[in-house]
C-alpha atoms as a PDB file:
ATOM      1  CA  UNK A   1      15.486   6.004   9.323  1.00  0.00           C
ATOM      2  CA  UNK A   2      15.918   2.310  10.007  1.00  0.00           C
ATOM      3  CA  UNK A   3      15.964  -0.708   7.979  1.00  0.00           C
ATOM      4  CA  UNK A   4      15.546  -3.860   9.504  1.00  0.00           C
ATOM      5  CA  UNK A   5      17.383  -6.867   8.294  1.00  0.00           C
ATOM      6  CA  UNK A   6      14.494  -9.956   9.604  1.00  0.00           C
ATOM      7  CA  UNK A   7      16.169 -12.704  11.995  1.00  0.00           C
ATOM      8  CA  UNK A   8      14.359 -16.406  12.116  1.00  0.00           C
ATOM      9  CA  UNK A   9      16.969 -18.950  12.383  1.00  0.00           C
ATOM     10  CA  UNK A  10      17.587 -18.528   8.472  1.00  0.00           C
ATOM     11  CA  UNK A  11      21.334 -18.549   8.657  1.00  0.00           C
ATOM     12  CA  UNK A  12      24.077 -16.259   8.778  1.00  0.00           C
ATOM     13  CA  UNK A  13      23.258 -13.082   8.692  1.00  0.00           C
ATOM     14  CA  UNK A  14      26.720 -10.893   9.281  1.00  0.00           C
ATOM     15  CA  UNK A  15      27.389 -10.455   5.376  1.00  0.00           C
ATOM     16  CA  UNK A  16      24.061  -8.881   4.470  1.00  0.00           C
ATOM     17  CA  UNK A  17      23.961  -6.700   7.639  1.00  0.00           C
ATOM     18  CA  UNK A  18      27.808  -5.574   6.590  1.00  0.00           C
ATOM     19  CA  UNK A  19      27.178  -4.646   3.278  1.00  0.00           C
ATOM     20  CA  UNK A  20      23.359  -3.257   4.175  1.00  0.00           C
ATOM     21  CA  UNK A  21      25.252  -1.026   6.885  1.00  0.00           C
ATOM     22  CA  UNK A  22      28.183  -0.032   4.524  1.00  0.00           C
ATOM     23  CA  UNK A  23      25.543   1.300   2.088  1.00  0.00           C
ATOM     24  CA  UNK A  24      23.258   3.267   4.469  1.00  0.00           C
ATOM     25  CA  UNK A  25      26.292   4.464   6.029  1.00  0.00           C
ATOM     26  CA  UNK A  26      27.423   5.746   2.214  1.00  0.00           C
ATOM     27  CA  UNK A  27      23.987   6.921   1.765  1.00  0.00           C
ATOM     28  CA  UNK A  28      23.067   8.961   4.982  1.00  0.00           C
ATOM     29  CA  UNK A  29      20.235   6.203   5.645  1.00  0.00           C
ATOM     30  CA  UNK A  30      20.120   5.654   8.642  1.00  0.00           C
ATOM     31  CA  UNK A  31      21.230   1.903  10.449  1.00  0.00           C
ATOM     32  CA  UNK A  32      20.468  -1.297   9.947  1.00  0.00           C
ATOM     33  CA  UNK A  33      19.186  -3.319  12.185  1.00  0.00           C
ATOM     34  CA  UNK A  34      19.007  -7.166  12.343  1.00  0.00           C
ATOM     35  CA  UNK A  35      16.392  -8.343  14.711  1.00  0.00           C
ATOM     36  CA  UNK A  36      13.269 -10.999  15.369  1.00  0.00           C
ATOM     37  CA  UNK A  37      11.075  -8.327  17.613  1.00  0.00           C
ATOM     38  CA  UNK A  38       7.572  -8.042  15.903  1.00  0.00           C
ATOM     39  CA  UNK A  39       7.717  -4.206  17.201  1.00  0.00           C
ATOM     40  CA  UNK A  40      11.262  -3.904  15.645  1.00  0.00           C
ATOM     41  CA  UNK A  41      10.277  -4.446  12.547  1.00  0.00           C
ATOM     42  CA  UNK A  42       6.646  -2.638  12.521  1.00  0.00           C
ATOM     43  CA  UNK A  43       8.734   0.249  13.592  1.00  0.00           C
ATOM     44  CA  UNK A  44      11.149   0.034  10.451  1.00  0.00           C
ATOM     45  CA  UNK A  45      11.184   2.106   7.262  1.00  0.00           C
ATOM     46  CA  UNK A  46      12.520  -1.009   4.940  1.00  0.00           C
ATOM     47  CA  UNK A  47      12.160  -4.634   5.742  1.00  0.00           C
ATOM     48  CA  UNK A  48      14.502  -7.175   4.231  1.00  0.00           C
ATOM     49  CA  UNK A  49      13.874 -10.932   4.672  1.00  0.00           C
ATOM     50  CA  UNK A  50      16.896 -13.250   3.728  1.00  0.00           C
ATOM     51  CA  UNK A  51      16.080 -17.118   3.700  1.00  0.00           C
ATOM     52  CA  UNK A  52      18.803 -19.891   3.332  1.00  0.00           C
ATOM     53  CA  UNK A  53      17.345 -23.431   2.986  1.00  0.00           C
ATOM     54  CA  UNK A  54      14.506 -25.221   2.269  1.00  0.00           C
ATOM     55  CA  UNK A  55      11.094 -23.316   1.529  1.00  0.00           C
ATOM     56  CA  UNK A  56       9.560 -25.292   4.504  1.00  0.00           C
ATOM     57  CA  UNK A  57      12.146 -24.788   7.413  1.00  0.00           C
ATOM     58  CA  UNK A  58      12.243 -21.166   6.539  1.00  0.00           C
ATOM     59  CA  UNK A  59       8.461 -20.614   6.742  1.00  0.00           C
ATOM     60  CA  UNK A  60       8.037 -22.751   9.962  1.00  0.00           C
ATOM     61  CA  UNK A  61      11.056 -21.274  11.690  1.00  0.00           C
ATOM     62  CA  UNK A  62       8.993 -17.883  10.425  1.00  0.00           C
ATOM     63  CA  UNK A  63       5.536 -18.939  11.793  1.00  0.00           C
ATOM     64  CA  UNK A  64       7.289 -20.221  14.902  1.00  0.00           C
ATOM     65  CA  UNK A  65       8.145 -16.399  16.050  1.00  0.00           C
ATOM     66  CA  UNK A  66       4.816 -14.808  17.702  1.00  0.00           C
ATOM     67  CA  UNK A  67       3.994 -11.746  15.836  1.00  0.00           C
ATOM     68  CA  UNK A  68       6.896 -11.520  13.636  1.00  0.00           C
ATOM     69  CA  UNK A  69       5.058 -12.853  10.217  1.00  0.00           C
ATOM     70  CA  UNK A  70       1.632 -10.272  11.501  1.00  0.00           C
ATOM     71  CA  UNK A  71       4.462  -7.169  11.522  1.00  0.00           C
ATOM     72  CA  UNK A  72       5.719  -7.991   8.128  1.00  0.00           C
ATOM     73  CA  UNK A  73       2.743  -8.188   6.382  1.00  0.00           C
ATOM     74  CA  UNK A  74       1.411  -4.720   8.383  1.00  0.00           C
ATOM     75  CA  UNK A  75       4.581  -3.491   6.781  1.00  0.00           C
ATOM     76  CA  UNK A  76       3.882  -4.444   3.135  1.00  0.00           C
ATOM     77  CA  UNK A  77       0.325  -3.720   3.188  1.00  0.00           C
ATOM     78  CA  UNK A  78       1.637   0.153   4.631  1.00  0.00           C
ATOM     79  CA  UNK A  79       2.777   0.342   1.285  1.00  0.00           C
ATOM     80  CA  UNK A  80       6.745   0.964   2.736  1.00  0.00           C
ATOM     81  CA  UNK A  81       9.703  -0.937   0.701  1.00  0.00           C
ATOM     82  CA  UNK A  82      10.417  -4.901   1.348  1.00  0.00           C
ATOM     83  CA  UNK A  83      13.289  -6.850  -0.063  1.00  0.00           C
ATOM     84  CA  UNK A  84      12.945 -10.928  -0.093  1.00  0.00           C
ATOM     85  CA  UNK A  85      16.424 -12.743  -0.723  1.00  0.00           C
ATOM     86  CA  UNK A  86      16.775 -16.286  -1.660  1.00  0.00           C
ATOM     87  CA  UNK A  87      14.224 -18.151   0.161  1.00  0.00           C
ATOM     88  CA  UNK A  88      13.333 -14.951   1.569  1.00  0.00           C
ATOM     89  CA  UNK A  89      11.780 -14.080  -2.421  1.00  0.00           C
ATOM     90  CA  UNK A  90      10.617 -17.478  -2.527  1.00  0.00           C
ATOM     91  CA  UNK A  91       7.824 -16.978   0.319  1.00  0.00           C
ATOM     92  CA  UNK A  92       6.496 -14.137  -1.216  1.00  0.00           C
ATOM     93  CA  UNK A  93       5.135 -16.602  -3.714  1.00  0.00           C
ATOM     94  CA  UNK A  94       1.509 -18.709  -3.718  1.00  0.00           C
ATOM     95  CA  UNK A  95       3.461 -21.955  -2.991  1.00  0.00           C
ATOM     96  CA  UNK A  96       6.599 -23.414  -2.740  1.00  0.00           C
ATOM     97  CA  UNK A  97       6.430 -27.505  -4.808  1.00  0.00           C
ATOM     98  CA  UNK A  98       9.659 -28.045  -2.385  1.00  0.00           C
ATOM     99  CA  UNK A  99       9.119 -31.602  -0.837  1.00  0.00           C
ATOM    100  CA  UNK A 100       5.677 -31.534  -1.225  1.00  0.00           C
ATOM    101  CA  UNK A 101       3.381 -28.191  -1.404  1.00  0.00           C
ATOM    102  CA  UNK A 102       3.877 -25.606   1.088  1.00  0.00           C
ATOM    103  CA  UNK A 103       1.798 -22.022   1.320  1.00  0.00           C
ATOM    104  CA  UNK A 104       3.512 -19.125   0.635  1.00  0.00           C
ATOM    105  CA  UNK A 105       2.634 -15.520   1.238  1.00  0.00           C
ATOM    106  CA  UNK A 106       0.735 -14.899  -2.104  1.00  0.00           C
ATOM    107  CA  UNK A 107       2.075 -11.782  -2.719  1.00  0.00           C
ATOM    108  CA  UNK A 108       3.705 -12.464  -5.649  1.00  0.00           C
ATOM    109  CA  UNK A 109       1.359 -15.033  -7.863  1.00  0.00           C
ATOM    110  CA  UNK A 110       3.373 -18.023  -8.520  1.00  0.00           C
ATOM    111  CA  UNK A 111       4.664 -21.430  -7.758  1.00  0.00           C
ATOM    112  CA  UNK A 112       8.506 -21.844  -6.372  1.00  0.00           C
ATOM    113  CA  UNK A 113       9.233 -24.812  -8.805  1.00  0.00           C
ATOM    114  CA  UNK A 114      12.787 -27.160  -9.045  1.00  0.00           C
ATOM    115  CA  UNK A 115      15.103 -25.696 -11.506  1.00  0.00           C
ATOM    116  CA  UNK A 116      14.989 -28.196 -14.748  1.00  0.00           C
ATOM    117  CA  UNK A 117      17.882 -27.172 -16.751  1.00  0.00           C
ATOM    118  CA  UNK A 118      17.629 -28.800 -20.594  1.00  0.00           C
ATOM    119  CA  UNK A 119      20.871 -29.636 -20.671  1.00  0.00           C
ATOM    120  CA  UNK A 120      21.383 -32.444 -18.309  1.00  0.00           C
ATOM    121  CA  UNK A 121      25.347 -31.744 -17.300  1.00  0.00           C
ATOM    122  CA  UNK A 122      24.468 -28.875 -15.718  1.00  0.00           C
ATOM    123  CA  UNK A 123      24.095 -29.262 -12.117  1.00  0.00           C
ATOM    124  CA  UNK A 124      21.637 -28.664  -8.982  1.00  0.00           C
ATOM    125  CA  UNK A 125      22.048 -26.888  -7.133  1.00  0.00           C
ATOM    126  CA  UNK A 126      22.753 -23.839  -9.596  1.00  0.00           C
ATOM    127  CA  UNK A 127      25.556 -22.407  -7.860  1.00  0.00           C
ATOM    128  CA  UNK A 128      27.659 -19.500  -8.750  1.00  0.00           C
ATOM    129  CA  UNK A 129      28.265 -16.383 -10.893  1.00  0.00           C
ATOM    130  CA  UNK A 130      25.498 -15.616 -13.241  1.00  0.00           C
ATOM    131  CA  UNK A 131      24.716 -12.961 -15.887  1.00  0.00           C
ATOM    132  CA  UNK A 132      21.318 -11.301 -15.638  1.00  0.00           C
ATOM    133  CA  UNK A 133      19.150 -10.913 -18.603  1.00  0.00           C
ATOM    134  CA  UNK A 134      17.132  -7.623 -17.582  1.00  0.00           C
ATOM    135  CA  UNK A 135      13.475  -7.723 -18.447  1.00  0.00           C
ATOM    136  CA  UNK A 136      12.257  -4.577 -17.098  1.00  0.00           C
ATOM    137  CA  UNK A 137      12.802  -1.351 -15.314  1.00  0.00           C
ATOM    138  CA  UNK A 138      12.748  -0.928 -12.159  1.00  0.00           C
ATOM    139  CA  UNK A 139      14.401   1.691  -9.571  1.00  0.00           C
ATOM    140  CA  UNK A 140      16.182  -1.001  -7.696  1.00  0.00           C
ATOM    141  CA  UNK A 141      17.953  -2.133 -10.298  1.00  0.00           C
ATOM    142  CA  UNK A 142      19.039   1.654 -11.420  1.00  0.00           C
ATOM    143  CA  UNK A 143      22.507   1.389 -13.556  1.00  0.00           C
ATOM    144  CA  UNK A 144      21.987  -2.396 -13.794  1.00  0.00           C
ATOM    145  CA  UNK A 145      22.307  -3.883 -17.083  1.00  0.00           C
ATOM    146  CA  UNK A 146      22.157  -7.012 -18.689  1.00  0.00           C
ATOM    147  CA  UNK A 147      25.427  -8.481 -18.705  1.00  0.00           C
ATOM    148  CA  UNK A 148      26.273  -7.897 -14.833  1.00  0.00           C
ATOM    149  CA  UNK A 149      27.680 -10.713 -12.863  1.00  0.00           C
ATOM    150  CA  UNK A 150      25.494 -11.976  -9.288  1.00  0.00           C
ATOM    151  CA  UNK A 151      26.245 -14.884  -7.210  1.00  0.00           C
ATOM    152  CA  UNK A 152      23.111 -17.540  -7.076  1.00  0.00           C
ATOM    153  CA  UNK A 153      23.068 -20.632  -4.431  1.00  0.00           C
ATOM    154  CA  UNK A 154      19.291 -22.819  -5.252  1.00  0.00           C
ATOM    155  CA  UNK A 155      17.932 -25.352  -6.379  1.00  0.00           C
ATOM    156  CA  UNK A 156      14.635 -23.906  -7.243  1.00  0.00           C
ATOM    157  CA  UNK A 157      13.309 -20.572  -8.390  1.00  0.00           C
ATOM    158  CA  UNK A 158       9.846 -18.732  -8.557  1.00  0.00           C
ATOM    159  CA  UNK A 159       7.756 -18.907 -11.189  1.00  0.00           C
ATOM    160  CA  UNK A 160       5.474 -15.569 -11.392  1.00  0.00           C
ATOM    161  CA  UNK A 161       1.694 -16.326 -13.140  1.00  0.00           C
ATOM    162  CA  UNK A 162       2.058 -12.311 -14.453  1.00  0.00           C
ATOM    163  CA  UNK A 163       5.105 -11.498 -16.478  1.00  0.00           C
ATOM    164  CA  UNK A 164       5.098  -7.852 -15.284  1.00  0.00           C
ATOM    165  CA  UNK A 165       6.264  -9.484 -11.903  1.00  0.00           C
ATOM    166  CA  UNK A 166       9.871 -10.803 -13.720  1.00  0.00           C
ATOM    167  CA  UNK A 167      12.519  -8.299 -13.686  1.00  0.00           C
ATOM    168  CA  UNK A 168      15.270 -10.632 -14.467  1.00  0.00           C
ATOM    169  CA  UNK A 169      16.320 -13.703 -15.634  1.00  0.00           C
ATOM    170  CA  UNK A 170      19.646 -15.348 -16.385  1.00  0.00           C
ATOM    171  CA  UNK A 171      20.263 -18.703 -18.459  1.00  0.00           C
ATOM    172  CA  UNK A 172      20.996 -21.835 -16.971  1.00  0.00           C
ATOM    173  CA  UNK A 173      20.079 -24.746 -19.237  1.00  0.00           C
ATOM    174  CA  UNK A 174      16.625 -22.333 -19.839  1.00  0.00           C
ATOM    175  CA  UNK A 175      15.893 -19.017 -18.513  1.00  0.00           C
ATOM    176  CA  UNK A 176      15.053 -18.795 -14.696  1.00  0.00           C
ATOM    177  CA  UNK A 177      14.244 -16.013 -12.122  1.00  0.00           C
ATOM    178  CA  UNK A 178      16.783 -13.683 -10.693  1.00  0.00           C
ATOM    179  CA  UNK A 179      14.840 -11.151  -9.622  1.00  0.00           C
ATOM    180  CA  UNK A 180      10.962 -10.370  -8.964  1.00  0.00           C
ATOM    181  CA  UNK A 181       8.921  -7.117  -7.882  1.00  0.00           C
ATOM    182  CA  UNK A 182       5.267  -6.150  -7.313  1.00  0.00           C
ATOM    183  CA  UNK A 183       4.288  -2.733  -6.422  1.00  0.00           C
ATOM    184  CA  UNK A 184       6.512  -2.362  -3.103  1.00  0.00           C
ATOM    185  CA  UNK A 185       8.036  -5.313  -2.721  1.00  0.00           C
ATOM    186  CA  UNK A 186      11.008  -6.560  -4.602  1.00  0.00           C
ATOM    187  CA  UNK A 187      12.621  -9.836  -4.433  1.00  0.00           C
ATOM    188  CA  UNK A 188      15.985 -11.418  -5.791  1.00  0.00           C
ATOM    189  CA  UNK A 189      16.983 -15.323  -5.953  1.00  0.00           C
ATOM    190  CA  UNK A 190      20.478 -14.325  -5.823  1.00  0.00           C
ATOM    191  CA  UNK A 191      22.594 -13.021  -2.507  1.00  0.00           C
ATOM    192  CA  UNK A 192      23.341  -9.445  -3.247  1.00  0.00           C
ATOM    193  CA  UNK A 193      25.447  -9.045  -0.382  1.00  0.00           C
ATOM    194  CA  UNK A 194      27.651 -11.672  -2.175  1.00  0.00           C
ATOM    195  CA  UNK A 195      27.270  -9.944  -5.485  1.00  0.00           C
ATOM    196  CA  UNK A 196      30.322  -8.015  -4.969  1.00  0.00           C
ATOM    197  CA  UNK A 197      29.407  -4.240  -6.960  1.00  0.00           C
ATOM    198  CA  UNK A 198      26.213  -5.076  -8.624  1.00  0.00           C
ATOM    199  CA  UNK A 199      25.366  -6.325  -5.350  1.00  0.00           C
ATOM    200  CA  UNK A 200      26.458  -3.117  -3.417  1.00  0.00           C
ATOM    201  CA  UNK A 201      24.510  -1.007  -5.890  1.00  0.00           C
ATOM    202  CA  UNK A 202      21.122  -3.114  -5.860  1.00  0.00           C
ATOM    203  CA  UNK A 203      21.380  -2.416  -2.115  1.00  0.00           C
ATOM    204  CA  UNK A 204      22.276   1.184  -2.018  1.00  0.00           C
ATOM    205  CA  UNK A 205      18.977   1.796  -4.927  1.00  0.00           C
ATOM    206  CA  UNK A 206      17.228  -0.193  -2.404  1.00  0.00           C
ATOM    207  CA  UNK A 207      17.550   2.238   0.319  1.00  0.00           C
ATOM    208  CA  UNK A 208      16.844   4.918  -1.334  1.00  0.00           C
ATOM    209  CA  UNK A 209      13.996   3.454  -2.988  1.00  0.00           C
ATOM    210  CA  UNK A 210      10.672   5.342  -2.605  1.00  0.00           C
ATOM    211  CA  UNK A 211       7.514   2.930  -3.762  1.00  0.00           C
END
């Protein structure tokens, strides 16, 4: 079993390969794998895409890999789990309103709008600790309940057209999205592998996820 952590120039990613490794490793699930290689990831039982940045960089420096965008849509439409992080969730939308209008993957219907917080003291980028607001079930978030603390770095957030596609919010000047999921895909705006033990669990109900 492999799960296969996506690589495009999108940052960092050491922390989310530690803390995807220390799970599977807890778990019996297999490693975890951080790589750009189109077969790589066609070849992978779980795909996570991570995504620090603006929407634009991170779907250029995605487009700019031959292949690599073709295997991860073969692996969604397979029907096997995908995790989006941060910008990574933000591409699964229709488009990103980032600097102008950008396409994303429309898998998720939705726009990826600028955070507009009513009360004016609160800052962008919304960085920090957060408490979700669960809106509803989902095995991912298994023993995750309104209330728990996750750490958030944006400026913007997606905006899903169906409601059913919201699994959590938390409040920041106004509710906005923490975490998204359509059939076998799931998505979060906040870093997991930063979240500490919400975090840890998230991932570890990830990899044992069955769609």
């Amino acid at each position: 079993m492999s799960t296969v952590i996506v690589d495009y120039n999108s940052g960092n990613l050491r922390s989310a390969e530690k803390s995807f490794q220390r799970m599977a490793d807890e778990l019996g699930a297999g490693q975890v794998i951080v790589s750009a290689d189109p077969d790589v990831v066609r070849g992978a039982d779980r795909v996570v895409l991570p995504g620090v940045g603006a929407f634009a960089d991170c779907r250029r420096e995605l487009g700019a890999i031959d292949g690599l965008f073709g295997a991860i849509e073969e692996h969604v439409k397979s029907g096997k789990p995908f995790m989006g992080i941060c910008v990574g969730m933000q591409m699964m939308a229709t488009r990103g309103l980032e600097h102008g209008t950008h396409e994303g993957f429309n898998w998720i219907k939705g726009d990826v709008e600028l955070l507009t917080p009513s009360d004016t003291s609160l800052k962008i980028p919304h960085m920090g600790w957060n408490e979700l607001s669960m809106r509803s079930e989902h095995p991912v978030f298994n023993g995750i309940e309104t209330g728990d603390h996750v750490y958030f770095v944006h400026s913007y957030h997606l905006v899903p057209e169906n409601g059913d596609d919201l699994l959590a919010t938390v409040d920041y000047g106004g509710p906005i999205t923490a975490a998204v999921a359509h059939e076998n895909i799931v998505g979060t705006q906040f870093h997991p592998e930063k979240s500490q033990s919400t975090g840890l669990r998230l991932i570890g109900n990830f990899l044992a996820w069955k769609p």
